[in-house]
Protein backbone atom coordinates (compact mmCIF):
# COMPACT_ATOMS: atom_id res chain seq x y z
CA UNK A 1 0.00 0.00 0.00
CA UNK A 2 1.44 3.33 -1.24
CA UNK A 3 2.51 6.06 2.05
CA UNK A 4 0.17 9.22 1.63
CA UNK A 5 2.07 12.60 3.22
CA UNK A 6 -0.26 15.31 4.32
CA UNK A 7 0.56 18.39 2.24
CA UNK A 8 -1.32 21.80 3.52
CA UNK A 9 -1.67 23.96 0.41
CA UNK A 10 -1.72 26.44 2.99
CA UNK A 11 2.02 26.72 4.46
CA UNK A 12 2.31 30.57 5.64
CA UNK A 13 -1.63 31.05 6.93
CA UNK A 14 -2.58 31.45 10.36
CA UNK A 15 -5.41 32.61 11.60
CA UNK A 16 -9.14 32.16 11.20
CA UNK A 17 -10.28 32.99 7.06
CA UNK A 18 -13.85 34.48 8.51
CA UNK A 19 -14.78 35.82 11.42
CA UNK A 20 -17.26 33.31 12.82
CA UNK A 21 -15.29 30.38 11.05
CA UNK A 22 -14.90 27.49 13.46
CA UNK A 23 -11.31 26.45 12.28
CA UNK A 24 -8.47 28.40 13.29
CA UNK A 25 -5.01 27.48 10.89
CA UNK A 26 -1.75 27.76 12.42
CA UNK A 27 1.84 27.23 11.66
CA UNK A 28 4.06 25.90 14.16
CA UNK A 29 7.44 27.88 13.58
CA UNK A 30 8.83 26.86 17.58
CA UNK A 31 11.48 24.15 17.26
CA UNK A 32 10.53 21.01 19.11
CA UNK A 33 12.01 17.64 19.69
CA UNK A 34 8.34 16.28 18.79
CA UNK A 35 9.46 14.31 15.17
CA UNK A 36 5.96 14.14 14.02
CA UNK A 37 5.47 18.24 14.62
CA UNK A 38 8.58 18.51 12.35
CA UNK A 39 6.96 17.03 9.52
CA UNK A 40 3.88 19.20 9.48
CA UNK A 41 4.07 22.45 11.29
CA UNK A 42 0.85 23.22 9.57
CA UNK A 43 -2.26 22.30 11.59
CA UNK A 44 -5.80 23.25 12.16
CA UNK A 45 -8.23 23.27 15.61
CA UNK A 46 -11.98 23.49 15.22
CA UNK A 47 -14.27 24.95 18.06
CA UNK A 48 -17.31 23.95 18.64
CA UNK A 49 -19.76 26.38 18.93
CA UNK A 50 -22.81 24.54 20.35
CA UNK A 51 -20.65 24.05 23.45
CA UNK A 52 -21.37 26.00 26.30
CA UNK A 53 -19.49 25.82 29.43
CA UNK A 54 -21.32 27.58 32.30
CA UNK A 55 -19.04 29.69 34.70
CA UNK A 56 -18.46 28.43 38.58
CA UNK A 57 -19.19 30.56 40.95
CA UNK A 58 -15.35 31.47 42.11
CA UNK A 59 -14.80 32.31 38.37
CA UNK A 60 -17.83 34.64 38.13
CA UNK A 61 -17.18 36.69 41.47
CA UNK A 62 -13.37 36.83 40.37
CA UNK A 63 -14.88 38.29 36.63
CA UNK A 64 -16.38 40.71 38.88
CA UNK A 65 -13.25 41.41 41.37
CA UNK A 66 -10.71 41.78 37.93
CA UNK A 67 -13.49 44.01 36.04
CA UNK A 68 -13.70 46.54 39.08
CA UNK A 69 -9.90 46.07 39.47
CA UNK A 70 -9.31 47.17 35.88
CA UNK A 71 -11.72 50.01 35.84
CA UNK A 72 -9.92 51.50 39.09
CA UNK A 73 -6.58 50.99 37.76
CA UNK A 74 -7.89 53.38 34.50
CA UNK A 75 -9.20 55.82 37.17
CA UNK A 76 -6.36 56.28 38.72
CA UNK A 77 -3.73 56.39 35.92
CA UNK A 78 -5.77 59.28 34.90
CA UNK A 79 -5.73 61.20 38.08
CA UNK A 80 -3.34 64.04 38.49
CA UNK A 81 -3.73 64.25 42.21
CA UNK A 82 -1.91 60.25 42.17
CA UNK A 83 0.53 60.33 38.68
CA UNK A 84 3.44 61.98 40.19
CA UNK A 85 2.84 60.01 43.65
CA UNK A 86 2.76 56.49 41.62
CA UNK A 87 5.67 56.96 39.35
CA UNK A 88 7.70 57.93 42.12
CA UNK A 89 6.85 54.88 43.83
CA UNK A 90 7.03 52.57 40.84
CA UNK A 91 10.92 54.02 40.25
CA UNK A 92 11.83 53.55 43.39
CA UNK A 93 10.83 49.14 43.24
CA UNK A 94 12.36 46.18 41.24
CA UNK A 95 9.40 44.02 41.37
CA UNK A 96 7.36 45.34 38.57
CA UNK A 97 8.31 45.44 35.33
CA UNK A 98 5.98 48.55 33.87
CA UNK A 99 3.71 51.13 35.56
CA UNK A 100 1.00 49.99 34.52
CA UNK A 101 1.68 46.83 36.59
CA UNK A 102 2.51 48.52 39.31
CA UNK A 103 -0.91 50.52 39.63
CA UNK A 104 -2.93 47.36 39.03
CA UNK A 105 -1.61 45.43 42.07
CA UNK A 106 -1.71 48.78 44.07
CA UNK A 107 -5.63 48.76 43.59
CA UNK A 108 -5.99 44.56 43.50
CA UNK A 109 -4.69 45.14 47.09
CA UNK A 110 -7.46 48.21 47.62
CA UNK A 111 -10.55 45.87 45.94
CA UNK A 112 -8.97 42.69 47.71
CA UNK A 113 -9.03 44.52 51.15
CA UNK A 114 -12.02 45.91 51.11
């Protein structure tokens, strides 16, 4: 019996071709041990849409907790009474890498403690 080798005819794609398209192309350009990824870096992952997975409870109040977190964070990047005050502080640490960072875990600790 003759070997048949998968060719894609679509090597440099990635990416859904429509919007609501359930298959999503993508090229594997990582290098991997993984012999059989080697041969075809080209591969293709279909959703299904019918599938609905309902939220837990934990996941639904932490939605909540990060939304709230997010929208004080934008507050407060946009106050003058705080930007001079916060980029002082974020100068004078090592343990965040940008500002923005730094401001978000400054009011995670304000929504967390309340």
């Amino acid at each position: 019996m003759a070997k048949v080798t998968f060719i894609d005819p679509i090597d440099t794609l990635s990416g859904k071709i429509a919007r609501r398209h359930r298959t999503t192309y993508y090229v594997r350009s990582a290098a991997t041990s993984n012999e059989d990824m080697l041969d075809n870096p080209c591969y293709t992952s279909a959703r299904n849409p019918k599938k609905k997975v309902r939220l837990t409870a934990g996941q639904m109040s932490w939605n909540q907790i990060f939304k709230e977190i997010c929208a004080t964070t934008r507050e407060r990047m946009m106050d003058p009474n705080y930007i001079a005050q916060d980029q002082v502080a974020f100068r004078s640490q090592t343990k965040f890498q940008t500002y923005y960072q730094y401001v978000w875990n400054l009011m995670r600790q304000e929504v967390e403690g309340k």
